[in-house]
PDB file of N, CA and C in Angstrom:
ATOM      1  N   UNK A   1      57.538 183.351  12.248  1.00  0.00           N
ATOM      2  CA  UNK A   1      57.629 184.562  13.078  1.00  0.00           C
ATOM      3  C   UNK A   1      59.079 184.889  13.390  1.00  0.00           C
ATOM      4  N   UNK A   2      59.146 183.903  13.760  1.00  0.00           N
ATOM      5  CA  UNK A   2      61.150 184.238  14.656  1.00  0.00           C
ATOM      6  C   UNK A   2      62.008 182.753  14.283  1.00  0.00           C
ATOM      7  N   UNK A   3      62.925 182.657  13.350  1.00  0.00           N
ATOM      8  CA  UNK A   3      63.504 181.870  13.301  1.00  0.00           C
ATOM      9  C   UNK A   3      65.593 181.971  13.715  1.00  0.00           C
ATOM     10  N   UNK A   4      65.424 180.739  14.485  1.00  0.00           N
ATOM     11  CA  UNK A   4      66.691 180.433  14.789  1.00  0.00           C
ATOM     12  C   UNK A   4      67.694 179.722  14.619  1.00  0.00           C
ATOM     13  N   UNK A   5      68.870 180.057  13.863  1.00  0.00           N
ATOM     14  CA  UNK A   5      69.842 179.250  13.516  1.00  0.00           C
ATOM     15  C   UNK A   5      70.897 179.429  13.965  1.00  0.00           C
ATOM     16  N   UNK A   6      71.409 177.791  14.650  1.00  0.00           N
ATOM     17  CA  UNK A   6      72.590 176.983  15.830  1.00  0.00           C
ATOM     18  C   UNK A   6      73.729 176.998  14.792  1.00  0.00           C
ATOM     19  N   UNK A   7      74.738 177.261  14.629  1.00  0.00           N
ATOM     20  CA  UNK A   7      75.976 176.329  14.202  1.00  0.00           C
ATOM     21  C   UNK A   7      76.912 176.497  15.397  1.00  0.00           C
ATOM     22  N   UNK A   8      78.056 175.760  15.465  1.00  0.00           N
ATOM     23  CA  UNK A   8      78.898 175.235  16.110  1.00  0.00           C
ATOM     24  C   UNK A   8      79.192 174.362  17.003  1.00  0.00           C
ATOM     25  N   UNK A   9      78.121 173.543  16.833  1.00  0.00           N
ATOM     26  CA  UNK A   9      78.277 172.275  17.831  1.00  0.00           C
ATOM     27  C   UNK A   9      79.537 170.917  17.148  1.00  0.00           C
ATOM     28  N   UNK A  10      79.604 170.292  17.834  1.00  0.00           N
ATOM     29  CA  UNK A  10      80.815 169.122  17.257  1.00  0.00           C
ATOM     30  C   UNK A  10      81.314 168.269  18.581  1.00  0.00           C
ATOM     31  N   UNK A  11      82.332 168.210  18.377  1.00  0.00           N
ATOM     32  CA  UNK A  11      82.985 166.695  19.474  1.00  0.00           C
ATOM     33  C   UNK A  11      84.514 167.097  19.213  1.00  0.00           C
ATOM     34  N   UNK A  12      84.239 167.574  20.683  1.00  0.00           N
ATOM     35  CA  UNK A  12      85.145 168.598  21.769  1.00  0.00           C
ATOM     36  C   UNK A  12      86.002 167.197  23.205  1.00  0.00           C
ATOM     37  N   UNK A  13      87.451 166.817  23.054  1.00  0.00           N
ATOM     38  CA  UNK A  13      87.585 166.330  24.323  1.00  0.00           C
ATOM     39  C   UNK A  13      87.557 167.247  25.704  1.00  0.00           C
ATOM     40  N   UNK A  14      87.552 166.704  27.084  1.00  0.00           N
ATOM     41  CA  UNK A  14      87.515 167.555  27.992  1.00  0.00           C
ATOM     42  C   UNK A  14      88.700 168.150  28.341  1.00  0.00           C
ATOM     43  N   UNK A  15      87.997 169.239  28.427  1.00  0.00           N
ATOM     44  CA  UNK A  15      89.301 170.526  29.188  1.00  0.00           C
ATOM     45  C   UNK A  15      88.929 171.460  27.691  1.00  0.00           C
ATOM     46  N   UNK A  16      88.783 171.060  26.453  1.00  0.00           N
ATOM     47  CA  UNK A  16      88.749 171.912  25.295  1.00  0.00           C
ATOM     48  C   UNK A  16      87.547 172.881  25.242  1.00  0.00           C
ATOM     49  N   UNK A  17      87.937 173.191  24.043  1.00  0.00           N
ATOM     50  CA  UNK A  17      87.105 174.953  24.216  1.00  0.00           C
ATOM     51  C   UNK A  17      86.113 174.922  22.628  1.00  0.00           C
ATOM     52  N   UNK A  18      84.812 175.170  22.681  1.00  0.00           N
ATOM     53  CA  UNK A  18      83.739 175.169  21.667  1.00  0.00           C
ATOM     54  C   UNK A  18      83.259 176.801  21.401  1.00  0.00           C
ATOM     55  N   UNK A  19      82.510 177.052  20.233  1.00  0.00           N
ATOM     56  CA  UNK A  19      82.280 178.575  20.348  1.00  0.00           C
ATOM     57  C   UNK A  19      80.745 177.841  19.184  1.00  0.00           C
ATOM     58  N   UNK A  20      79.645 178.226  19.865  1.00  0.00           N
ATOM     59  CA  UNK A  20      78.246 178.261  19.314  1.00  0.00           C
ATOM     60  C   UNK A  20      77.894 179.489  18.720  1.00  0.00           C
ATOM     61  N   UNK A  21      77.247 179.504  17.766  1.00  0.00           N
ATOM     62  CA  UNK A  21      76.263 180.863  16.998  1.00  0.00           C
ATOM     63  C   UNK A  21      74.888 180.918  17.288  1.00  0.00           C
ATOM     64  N   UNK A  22      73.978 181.875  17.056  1.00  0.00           N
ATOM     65  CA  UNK A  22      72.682 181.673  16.606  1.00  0.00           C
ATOM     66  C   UNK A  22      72.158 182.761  16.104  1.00  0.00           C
ATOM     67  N   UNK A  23      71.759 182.851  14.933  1.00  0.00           N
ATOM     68  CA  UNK A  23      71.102 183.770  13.806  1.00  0.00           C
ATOM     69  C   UNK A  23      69.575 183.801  14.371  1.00  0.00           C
ATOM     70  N   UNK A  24      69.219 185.173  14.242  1.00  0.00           N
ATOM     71  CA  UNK A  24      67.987 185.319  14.627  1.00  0.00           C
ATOM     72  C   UNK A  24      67.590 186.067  13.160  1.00  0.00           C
ATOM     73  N   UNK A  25      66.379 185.750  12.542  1.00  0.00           N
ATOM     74  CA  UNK A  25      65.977 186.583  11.503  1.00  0.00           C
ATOM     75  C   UNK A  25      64.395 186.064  11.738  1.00  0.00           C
ATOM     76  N   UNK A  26      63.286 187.202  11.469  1.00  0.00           N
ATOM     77  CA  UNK A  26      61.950 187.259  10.950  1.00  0.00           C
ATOM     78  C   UNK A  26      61.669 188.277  11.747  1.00  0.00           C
ATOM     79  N   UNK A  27      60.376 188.361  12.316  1.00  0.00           N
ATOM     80  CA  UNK A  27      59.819 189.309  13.299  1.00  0.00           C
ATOM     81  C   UNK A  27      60.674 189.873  14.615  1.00  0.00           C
ATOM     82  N   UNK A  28      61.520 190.422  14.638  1.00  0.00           N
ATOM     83  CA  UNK A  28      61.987 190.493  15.770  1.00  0.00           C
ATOM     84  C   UNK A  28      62.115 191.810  16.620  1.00  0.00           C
ATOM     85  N   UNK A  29      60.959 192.318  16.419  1.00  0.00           N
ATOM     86  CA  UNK A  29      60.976 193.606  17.081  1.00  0.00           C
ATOM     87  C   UNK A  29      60.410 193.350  18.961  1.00  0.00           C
ATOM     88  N   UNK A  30      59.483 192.321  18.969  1.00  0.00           N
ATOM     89  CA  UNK A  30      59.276 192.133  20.596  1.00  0.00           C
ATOM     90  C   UNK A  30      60.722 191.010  20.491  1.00  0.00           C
ATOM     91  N   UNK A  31      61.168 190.854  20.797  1.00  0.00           N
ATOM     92  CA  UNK A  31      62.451 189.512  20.971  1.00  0.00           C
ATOM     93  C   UNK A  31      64.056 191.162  21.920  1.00  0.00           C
ATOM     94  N   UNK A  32      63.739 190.942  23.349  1.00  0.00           N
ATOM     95  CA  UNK A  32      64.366 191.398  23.679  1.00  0.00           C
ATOM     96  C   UNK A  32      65.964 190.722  24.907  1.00  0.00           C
ATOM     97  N   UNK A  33      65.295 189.462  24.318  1.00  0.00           N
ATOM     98  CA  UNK A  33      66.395 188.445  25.385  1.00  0.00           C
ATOM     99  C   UNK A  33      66.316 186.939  24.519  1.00  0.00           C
ATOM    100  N   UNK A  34      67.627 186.633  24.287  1.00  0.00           N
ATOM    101  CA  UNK A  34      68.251 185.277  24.107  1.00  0.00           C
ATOM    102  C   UNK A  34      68.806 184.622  24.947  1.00  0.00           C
ATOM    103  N   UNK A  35      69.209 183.218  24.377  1.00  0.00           N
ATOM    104  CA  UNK A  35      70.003 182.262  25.672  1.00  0.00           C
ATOM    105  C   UNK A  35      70.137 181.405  25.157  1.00  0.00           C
ATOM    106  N   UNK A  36      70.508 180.237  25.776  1.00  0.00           N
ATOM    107  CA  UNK A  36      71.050 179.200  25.614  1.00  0.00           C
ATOM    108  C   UNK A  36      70.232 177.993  26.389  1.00  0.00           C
ATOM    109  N   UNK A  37      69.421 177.103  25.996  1.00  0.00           N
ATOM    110  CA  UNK A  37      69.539 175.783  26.629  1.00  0.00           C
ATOM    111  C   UNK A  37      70.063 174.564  26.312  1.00  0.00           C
ATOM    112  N   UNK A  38      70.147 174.087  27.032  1.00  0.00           N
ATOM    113  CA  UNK A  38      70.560 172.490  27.054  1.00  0.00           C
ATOM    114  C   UNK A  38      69.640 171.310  27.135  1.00  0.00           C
ATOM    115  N   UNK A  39      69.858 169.672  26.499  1.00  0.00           N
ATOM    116  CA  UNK A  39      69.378 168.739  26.925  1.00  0.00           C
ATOM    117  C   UNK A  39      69.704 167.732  26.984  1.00  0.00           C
ATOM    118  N   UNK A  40      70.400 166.895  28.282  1.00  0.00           N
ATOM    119  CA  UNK A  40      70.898 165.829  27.829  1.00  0.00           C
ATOM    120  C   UNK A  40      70.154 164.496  28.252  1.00  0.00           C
ATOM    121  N   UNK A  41      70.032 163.275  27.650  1.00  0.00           N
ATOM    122  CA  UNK A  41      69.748 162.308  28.318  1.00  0.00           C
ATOM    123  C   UNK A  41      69.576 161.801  29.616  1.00  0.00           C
ATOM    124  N   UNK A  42      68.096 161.809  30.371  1.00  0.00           N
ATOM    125  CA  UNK A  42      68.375 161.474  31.665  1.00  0.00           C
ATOM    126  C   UNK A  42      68.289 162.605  32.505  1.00  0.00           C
ATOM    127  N   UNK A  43      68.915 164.228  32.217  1.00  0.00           N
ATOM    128  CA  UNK A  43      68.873 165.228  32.791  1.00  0.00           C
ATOM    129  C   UNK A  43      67.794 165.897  32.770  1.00  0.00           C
ATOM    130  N   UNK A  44      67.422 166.887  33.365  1.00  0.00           N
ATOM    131  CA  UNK A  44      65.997 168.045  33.019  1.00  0.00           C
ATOM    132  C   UNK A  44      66.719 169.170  32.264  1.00  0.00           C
ATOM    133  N   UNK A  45      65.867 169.436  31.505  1.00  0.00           N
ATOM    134  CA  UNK A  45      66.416 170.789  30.647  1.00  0.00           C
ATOM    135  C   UNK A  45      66.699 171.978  31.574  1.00  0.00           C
ATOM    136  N   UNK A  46      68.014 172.334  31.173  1.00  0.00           N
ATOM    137  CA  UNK A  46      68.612 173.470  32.083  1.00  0.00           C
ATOM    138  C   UNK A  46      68.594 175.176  31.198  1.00  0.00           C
ATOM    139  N   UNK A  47      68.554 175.639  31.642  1.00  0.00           N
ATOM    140  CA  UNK A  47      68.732 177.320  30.693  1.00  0.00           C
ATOM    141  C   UNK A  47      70.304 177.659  31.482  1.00  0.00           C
ATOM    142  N   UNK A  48      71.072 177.821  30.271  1.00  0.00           N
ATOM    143  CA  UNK A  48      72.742 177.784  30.599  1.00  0.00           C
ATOM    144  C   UNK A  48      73.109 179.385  30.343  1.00  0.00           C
ATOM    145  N   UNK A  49      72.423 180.111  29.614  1.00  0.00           N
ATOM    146  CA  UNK A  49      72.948 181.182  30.027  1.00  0.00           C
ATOM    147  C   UNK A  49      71.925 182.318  29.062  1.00  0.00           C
ATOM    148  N   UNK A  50      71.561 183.654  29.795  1.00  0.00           N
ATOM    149  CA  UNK A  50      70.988 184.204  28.590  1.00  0.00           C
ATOM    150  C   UNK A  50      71.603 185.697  28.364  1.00  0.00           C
ATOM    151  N   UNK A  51      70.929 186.139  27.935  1.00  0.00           N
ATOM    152  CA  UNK A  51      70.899 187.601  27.463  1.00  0.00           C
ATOM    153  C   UNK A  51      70.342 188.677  26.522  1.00  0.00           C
ATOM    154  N   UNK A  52      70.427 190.138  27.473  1.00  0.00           N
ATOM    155  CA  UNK A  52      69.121 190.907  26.728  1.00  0.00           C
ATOM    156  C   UNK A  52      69.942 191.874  25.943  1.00  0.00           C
ATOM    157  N   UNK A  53      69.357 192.666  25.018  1.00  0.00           N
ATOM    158  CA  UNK A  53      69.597 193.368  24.261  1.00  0.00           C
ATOM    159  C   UNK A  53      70.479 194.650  24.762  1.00  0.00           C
ATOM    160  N   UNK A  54      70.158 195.023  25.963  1.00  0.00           N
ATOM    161  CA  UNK A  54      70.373 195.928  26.709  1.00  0.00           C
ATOM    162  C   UNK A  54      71.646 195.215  27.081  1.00  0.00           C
ATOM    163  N   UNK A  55      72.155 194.382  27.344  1.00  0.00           N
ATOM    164  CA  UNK A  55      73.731 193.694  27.978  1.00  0.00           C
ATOM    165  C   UNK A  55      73.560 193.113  29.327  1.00  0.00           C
ATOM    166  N   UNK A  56      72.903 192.629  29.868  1.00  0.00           N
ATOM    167  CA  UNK A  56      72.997 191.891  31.134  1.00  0.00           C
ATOM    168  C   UNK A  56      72.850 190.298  30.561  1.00  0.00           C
ATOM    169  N   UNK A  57      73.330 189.992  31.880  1.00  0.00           N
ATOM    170  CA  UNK A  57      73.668 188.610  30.758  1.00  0.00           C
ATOM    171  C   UNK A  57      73.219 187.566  32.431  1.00  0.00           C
ATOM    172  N   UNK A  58      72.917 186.191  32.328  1.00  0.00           N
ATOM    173  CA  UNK A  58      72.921 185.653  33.230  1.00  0.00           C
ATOM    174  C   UNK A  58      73.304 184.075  33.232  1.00  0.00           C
ATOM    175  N   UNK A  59      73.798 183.631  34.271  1.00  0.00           N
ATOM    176  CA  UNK A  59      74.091 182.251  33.678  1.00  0.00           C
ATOM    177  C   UNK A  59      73.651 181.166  34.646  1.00  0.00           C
ATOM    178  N   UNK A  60      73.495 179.929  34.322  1.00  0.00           N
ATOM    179  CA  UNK A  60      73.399 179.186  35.749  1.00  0.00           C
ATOM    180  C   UNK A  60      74.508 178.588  36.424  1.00  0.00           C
ATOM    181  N   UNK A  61      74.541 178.138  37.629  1.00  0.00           N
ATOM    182  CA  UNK A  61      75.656 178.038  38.326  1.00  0.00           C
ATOM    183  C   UNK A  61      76.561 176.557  37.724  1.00  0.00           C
ATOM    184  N   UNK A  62      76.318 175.918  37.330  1.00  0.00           N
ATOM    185  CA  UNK A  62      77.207 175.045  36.268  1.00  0.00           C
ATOM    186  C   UNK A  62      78.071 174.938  35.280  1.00  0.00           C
ATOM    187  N   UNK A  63      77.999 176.799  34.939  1.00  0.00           N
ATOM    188  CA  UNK A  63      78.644 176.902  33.745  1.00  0.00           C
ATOM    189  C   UNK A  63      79.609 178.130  34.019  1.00  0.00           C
ATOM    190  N   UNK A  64      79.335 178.977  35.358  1.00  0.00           N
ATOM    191  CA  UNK A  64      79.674 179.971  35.642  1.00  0.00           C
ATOM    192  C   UNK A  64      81.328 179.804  35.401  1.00  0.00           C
ATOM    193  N   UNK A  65      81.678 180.910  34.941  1.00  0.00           N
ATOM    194  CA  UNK A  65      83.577 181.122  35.222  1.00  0.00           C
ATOM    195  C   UNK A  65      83.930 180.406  33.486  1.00  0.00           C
ATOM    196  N   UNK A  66      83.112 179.350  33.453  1.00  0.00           N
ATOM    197  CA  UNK A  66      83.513 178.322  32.101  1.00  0.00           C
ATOM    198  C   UNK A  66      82.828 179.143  31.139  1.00  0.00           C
ATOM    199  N   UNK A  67      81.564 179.794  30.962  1.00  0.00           N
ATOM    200  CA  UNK A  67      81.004 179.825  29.772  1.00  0.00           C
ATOM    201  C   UNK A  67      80.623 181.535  29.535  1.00  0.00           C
ATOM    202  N   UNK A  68      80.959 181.770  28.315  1.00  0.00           N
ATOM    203  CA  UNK A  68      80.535 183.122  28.141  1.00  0.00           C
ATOM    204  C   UNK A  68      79.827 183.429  27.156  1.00  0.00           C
ATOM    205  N   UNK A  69      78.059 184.492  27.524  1.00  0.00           N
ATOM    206  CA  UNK A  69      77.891 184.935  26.494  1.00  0.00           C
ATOM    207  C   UNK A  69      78.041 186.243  25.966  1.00  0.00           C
ATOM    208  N   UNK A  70      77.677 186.308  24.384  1.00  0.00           N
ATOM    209  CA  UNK A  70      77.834 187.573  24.516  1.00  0.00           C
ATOM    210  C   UNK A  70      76.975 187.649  23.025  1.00  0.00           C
ATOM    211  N   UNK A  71      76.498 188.944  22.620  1.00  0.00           N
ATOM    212  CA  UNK A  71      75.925 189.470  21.547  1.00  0.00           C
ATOM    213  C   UNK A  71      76.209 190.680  20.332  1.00  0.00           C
ATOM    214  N   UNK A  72      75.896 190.309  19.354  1.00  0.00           N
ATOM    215  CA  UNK A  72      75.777 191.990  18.456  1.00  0.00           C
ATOM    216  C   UNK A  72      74.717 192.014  17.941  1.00  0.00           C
ATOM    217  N   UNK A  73      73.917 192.915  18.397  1.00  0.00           N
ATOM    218  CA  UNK A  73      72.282 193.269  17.922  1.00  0.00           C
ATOM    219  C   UNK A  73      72.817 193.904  16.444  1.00  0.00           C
ATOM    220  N   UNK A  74      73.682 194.124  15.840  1.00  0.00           N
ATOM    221  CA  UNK A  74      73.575 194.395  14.412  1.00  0.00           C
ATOM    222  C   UNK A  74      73.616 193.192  13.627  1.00  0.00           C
ATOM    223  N   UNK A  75      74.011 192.373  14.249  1.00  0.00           N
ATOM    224  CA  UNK A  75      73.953 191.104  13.309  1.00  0.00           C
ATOM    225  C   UNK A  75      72.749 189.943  13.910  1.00  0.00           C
ATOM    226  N   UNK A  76      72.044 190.821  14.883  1.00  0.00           N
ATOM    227  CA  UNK A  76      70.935 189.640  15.425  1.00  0.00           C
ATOM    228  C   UNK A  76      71.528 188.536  16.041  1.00  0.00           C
ATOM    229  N   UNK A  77      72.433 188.049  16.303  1.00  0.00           N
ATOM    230  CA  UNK A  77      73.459 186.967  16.763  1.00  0.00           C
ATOM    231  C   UNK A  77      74.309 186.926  17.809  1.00  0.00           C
ATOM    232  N   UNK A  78      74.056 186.031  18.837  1.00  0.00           N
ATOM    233  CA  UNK A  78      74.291 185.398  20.244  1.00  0.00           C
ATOM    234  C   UNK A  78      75.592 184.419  19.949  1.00  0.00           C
ATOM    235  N   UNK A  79      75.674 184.548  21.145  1.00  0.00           N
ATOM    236  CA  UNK A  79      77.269 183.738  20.788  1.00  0.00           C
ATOM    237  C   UNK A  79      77.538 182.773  22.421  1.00  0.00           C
ATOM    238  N   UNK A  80      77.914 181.823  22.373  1.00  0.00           N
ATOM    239  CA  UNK A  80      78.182 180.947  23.517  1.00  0.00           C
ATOM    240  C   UNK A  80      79.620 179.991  23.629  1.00  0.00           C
ATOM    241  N   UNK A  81      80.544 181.058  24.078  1.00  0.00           N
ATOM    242  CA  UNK A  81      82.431 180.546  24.281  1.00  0.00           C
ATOM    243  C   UNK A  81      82.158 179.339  25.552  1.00  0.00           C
ATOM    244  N   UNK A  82      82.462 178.541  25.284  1.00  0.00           N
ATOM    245  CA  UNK A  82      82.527 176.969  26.472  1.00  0.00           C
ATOM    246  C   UNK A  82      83.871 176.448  26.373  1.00  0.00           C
ATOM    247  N   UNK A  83      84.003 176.521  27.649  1.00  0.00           N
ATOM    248  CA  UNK A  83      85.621 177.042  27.705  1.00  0.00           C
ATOM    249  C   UNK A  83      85.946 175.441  28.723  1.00  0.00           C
ATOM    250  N   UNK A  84      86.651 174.712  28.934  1.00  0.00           N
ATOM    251  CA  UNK A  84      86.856 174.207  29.848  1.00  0.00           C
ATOM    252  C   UNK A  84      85.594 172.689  30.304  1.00  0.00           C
ATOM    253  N   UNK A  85      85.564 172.367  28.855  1.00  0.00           N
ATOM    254  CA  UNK A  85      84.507 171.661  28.972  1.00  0.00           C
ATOM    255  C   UNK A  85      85.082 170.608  29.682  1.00  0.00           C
ATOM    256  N   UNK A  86      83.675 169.342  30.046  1.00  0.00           N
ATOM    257  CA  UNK A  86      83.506 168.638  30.875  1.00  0.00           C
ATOM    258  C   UNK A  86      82.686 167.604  30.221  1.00  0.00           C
ATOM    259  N   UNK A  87      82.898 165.994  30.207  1.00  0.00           N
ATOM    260  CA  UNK A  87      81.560 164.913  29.799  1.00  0.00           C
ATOM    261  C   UNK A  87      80.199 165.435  30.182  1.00  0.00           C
ATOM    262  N   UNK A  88      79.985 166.112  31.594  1.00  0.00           N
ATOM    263  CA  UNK A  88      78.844 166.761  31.723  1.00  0.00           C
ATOM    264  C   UNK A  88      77.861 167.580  30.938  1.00  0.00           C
ATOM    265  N   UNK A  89      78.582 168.310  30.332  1.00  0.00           N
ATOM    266  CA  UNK A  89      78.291 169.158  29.132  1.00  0.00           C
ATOM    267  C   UNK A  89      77.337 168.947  28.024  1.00  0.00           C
ATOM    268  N   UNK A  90      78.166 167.568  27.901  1.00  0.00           N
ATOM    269  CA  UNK A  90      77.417 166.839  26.299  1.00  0.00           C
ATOM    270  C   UNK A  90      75.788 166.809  26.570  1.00  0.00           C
ATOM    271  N   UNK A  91      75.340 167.347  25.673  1.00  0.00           N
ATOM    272  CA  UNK A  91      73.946 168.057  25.474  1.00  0.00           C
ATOM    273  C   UNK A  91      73.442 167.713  23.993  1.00  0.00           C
ATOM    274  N   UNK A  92      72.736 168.633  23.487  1.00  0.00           N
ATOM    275  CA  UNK A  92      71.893 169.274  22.577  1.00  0.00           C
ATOM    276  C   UNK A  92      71.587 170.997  23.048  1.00  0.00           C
ATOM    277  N   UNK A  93      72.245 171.443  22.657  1.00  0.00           N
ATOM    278  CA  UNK A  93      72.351 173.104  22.957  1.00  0.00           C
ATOM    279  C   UNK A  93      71.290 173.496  21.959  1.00  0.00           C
ATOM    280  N   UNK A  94      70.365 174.495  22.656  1.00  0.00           N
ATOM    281  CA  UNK A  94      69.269 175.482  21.708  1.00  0.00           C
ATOM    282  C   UNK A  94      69.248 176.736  22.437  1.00  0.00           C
ATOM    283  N   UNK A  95      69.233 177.197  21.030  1.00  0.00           N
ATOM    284  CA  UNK A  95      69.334 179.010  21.384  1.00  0.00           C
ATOM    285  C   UNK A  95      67.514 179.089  21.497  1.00  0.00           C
ATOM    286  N   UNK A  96      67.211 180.361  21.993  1.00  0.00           N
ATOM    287  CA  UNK A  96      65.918 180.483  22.766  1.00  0.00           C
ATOM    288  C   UNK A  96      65.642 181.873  22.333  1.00  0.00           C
ATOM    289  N   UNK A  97      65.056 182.576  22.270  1.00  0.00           N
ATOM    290  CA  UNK A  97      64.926 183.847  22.146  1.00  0.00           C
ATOM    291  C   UNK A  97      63.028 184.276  22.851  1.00  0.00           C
ATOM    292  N   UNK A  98      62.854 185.728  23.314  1.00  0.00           N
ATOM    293  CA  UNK A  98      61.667 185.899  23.830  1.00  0.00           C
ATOM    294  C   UNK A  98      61.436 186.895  23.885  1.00  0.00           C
ATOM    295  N   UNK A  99      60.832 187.528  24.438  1.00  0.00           N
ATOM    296  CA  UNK A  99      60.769 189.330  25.355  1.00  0.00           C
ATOM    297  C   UNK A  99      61.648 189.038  26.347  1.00  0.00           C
ATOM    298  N   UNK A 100      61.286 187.743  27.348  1.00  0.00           N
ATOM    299  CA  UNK A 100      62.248 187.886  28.416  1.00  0.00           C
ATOM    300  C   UNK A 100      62.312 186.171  28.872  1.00  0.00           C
ATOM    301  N   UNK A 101      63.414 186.054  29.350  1.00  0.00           N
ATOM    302  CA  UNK A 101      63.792 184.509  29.532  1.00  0.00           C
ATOM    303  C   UNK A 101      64.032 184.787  31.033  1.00  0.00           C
ATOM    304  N   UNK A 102      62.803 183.271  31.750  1.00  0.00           N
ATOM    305  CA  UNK A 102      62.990 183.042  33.355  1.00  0.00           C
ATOM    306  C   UNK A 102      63.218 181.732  33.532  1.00  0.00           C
ATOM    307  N   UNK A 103      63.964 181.437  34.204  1.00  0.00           N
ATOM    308  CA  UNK A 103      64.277 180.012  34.754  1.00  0.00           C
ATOM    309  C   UNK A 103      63.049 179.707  35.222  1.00  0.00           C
ATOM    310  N   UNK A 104      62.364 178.770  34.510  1.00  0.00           N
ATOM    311  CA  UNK A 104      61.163 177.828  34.492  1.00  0.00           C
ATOM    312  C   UNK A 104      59.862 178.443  33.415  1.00  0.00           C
ATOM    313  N   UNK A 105      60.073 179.125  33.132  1.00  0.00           N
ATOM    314  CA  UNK A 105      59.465 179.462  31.929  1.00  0.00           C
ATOM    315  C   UNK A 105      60.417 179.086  30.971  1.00  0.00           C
ATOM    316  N   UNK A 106      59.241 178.263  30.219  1.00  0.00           N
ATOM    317  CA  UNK A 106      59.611 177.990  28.719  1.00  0.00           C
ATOM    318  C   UNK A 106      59.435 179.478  27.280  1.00  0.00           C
ATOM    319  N   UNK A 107      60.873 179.290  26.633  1.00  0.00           N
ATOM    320  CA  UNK A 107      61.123 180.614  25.812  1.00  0.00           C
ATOM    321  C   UNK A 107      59.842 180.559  24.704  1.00  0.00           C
ATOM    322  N   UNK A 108      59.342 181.043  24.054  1.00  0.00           N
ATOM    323  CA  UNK A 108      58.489 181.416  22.635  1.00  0.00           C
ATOM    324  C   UNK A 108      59.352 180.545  21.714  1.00  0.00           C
ATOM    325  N   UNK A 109      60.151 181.150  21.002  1.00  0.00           N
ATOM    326  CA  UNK A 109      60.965 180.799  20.375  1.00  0.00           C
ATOM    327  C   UNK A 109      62.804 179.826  20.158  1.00  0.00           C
ATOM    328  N   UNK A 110      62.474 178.673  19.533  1.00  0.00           N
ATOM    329  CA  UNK A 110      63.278 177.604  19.734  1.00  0.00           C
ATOM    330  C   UNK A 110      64.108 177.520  18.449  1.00  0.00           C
ATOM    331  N   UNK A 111      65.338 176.872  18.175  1.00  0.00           N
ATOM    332  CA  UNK A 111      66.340 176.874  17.416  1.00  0.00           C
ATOM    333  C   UNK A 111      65.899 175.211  17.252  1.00  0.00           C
ATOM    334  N   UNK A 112      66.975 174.500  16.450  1.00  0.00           N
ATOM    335  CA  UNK A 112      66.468 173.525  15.879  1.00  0.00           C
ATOM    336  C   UNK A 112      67.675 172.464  16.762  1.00  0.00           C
ATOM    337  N   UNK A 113      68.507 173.031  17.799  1.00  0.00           N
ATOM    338  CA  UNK A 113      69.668 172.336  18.357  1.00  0.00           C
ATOM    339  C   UNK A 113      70.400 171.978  17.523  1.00  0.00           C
ATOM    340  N   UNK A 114      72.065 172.011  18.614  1.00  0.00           N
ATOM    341  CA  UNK A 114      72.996 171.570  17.853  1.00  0.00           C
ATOM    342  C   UNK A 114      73.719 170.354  19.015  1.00  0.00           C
ATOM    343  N   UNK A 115      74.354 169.567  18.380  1.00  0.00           N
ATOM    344  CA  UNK A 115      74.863 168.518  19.440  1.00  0.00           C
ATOM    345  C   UNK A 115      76.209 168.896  20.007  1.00  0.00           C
ATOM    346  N   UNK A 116      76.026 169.043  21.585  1.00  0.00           N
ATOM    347  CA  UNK A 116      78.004 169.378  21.526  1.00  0.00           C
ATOM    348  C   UNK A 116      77.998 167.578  22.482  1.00  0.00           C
ATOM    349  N   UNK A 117      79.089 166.921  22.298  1.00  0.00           N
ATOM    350  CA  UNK A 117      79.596 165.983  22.802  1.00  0.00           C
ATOM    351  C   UNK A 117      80.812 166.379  23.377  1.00  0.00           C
ATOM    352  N   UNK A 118      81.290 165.762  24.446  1.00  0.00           N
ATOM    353  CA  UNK A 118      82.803 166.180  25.565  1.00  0.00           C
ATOM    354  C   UNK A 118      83.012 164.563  25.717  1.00  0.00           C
ATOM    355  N   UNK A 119      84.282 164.299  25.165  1.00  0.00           N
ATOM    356  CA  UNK A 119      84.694 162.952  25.466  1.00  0.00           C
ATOM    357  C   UNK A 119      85.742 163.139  26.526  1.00  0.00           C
ATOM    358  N   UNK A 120      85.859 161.899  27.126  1.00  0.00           N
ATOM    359  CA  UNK A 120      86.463 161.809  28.670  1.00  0.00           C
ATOM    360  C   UNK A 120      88.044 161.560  27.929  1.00  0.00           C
TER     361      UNK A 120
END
């Protein structure tokens, strides 16, 4: 139906700066909001930042000031600048896509994750 593809994850020290992708291609005519989650060991899965087609964008308070998203609906593709990283960070990042993304609702559609690591 809706497939999603991550690149740019890797192993970033702290204070450095990462830039994530995610390709959206198949059905995507209901798919009006993307985002970003996270998962790290030990933590609960967080939703780090999303955004709709229309341009509002939202983030959670952990990443605020540090992380930016942003989009081009001509290329179907979300983008996630992590600016100022932190050991905290180190995750498994997945792009998400839906009609609409709520903090505690789980998205429809899942990416296959990418690993970002932040060494101290």
């Amino acid at each position: 139906q809706v497939q999603l593809v991550e690149s740019g994850g890797g192993l970033v020290q702290a204070g450095g700066s990462q830039r994530l992708s995610c390709a959206a291609s198949g059905s995507l005519f209901s798919i009006d909001a993307m985002g970003w989650y996270r998962q790290a060991p030990g933590k609960q899965r967080e939703l780090v930042a999303t955004i709709t087609k229309f341009g509002s964008k939202n983030y959670a308070d952990a990443v605020k000031g540090r992380f930016t998203i942003s989009g081009d609906n001509a290329k179907n593709t979300v983008y996630l600048q992590m600016n100022s990283l932190q050991p905290e960070d180190t995750a498994v990042y997945y792009c998400v896509a839906d009609r609409v993304l709520r903090v505690g609702v789980l998205p429809r559609y899942w990416g296959q994750g990418t690993q970002v690591t932040v060494s101290s």
